[in-house]
C-alpha atoms as a PDB file:
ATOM      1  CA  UNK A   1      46.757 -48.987  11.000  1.00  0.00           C
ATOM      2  CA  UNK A   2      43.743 -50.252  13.476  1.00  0.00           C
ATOM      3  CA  UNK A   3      43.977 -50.372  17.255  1.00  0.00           C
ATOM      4  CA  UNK A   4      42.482 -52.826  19.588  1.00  0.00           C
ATOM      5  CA  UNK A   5      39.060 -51.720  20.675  1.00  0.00           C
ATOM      6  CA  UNK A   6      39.813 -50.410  24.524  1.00  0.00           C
ATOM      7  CA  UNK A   7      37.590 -51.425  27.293  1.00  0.00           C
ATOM      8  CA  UNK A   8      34.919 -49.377  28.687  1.00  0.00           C
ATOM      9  CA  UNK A   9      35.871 -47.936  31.705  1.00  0.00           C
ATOM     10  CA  UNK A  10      34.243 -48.544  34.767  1.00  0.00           C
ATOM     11  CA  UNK A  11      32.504 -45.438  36.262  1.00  0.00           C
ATOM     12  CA  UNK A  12      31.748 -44.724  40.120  1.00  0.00           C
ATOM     13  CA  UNK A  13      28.605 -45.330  39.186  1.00  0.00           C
ATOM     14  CA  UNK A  14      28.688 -49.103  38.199  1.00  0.00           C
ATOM     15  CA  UNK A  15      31.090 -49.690  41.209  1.00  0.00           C
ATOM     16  CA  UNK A  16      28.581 -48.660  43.521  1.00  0.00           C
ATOM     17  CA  UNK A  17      26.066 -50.522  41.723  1.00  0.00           C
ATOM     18  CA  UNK A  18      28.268 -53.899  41.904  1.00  0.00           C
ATOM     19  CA  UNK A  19      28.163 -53.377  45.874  1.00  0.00           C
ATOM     20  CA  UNK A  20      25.158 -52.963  45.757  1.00  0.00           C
ATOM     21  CA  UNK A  21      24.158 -55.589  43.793  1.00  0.00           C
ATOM     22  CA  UNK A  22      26.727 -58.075  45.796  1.00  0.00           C
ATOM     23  CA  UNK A  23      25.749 -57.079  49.535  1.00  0.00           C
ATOM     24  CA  UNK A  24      22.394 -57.836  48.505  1.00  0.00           C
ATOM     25  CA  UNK A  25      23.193 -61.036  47.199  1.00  0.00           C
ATOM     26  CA  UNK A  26      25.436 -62.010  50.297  1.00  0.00           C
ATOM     27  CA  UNK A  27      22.065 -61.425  52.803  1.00  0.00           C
ATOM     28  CA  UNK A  28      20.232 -62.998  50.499  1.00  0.00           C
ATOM     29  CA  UNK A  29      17.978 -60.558  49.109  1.00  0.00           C
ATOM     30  CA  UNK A  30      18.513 -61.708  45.459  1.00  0.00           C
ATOM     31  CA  UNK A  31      15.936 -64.113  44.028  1.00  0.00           C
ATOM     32  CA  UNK A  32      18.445 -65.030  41.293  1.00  0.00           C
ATOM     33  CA  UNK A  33      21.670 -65.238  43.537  1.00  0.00           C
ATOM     34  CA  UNK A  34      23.228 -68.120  45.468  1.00  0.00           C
ATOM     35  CA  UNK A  35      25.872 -69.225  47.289  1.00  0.00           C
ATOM     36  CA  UNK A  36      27.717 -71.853  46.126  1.00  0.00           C
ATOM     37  CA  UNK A  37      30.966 -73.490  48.441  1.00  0.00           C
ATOM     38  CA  UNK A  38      33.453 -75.086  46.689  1.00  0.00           C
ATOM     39  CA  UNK A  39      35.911 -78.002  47.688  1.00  0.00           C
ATOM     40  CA  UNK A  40      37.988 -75.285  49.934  1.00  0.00           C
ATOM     41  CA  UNK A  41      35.073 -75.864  52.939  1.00  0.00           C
ATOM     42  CA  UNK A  42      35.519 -79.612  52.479  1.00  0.00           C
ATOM     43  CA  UNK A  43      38.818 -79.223  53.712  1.00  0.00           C
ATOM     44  CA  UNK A  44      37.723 -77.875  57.057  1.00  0.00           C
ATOM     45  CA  UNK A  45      35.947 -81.629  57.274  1.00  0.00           C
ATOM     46  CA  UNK A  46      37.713 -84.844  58.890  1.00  0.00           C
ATOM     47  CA  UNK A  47      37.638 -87.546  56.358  1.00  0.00           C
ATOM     48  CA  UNK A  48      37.925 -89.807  59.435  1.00  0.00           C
ATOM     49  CA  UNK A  49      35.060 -88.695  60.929  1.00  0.00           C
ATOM     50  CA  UNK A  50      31.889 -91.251  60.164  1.00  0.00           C
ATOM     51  CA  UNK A  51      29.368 -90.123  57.023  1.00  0.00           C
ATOM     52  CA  UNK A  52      26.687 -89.184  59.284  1.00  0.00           C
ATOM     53  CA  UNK A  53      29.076 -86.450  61.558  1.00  0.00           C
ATOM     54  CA  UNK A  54      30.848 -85.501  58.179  1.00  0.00           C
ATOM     55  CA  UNK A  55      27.164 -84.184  57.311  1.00  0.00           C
ATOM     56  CA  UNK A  56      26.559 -82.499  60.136  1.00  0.00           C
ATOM     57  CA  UNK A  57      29.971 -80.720  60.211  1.00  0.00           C
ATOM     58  CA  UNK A  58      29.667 -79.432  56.329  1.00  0.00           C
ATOM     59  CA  UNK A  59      25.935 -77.881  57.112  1.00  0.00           C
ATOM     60  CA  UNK A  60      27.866 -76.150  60.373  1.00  0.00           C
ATOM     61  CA  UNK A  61      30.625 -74.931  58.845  1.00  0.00           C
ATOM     62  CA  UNK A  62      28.808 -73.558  55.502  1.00  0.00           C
ATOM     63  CA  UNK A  63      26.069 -72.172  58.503  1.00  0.00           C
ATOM     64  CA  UNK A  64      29.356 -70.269  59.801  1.00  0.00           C
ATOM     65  CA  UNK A  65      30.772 -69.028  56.575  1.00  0.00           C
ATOM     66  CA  UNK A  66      27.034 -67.550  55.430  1.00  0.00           C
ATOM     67  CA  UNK A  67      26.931 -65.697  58.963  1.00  0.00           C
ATOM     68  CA  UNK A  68      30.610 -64.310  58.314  1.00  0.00           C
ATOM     69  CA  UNK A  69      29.771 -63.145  54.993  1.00  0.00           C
ATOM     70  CA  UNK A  70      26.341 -61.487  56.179  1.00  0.00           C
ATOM     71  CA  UNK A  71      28.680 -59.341  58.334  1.00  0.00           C
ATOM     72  CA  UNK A  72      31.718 -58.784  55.778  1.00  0.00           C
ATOM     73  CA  UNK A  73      33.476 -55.442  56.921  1.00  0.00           C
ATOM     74  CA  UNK A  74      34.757 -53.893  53.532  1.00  0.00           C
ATOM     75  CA  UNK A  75      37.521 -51.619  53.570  1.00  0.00           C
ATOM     76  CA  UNK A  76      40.124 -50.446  51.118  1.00  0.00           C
ATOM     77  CA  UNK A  77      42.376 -52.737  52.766  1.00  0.00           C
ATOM     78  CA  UNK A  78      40.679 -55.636  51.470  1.00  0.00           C
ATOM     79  CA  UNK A  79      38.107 -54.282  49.073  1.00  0.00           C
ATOM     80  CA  UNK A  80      40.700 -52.342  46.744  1.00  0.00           C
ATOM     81  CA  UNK A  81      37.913 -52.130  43.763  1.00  0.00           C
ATOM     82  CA  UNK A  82      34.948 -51.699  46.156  1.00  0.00           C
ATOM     83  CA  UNK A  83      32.907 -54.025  44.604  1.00  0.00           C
ATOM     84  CA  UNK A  84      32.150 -55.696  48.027  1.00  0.00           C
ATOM     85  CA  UNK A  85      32.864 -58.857  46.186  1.00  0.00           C
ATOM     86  CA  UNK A  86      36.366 -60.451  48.522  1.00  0.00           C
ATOM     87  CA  UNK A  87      37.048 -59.669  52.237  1.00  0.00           C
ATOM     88  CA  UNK A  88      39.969 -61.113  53.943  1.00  0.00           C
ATOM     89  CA  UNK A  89      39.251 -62.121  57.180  1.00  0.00           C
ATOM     90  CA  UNK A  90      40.887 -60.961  60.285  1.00  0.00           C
END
């Protein structure tokens, strides 16, 4: 009888490594990395509002996130796998 192959397990070592690799990434010290925003921001926009303000309020908005992520506070609260790679906010 054959078993399933387990997973490697992760050590402290690749955590840490992950955080690293992700707090670099999120003050954008990665060439390879970027940040992408996804329909959830477009939310935070007034369809009413004309094209032109629309614009500006998307490039303010995604100007706020970027500053809230360069100062994520990680804790085990809401970084249980300390990967630095979710924060709740506050």
């Amino acid at each position: 009888m054959s078993t399933a192959p387990t997973p490697p397990i992760e050590t402290e070592q690749n955590t840490a490594r992950i955080a690293q690799l992700n707090d670099a990434a999120r003050h954008q010290r990665l060439r390879n990395s970027r940040t992408v925003f996804t329909r959830i921001s477009s939310r935070l926009i007034d369809d009413s509002l004309p094209a032109d303000q629309q614009a500006l309020r998307r490039v303010l908005i995604q100007s706020a996130l970027l500053r809230k992520m360069a100062t994520a506070e990680f804790t085990a609260d809401n970084d249980p796998h300390r990967e630095h790679d979710f924060g709740q906010p506050r």
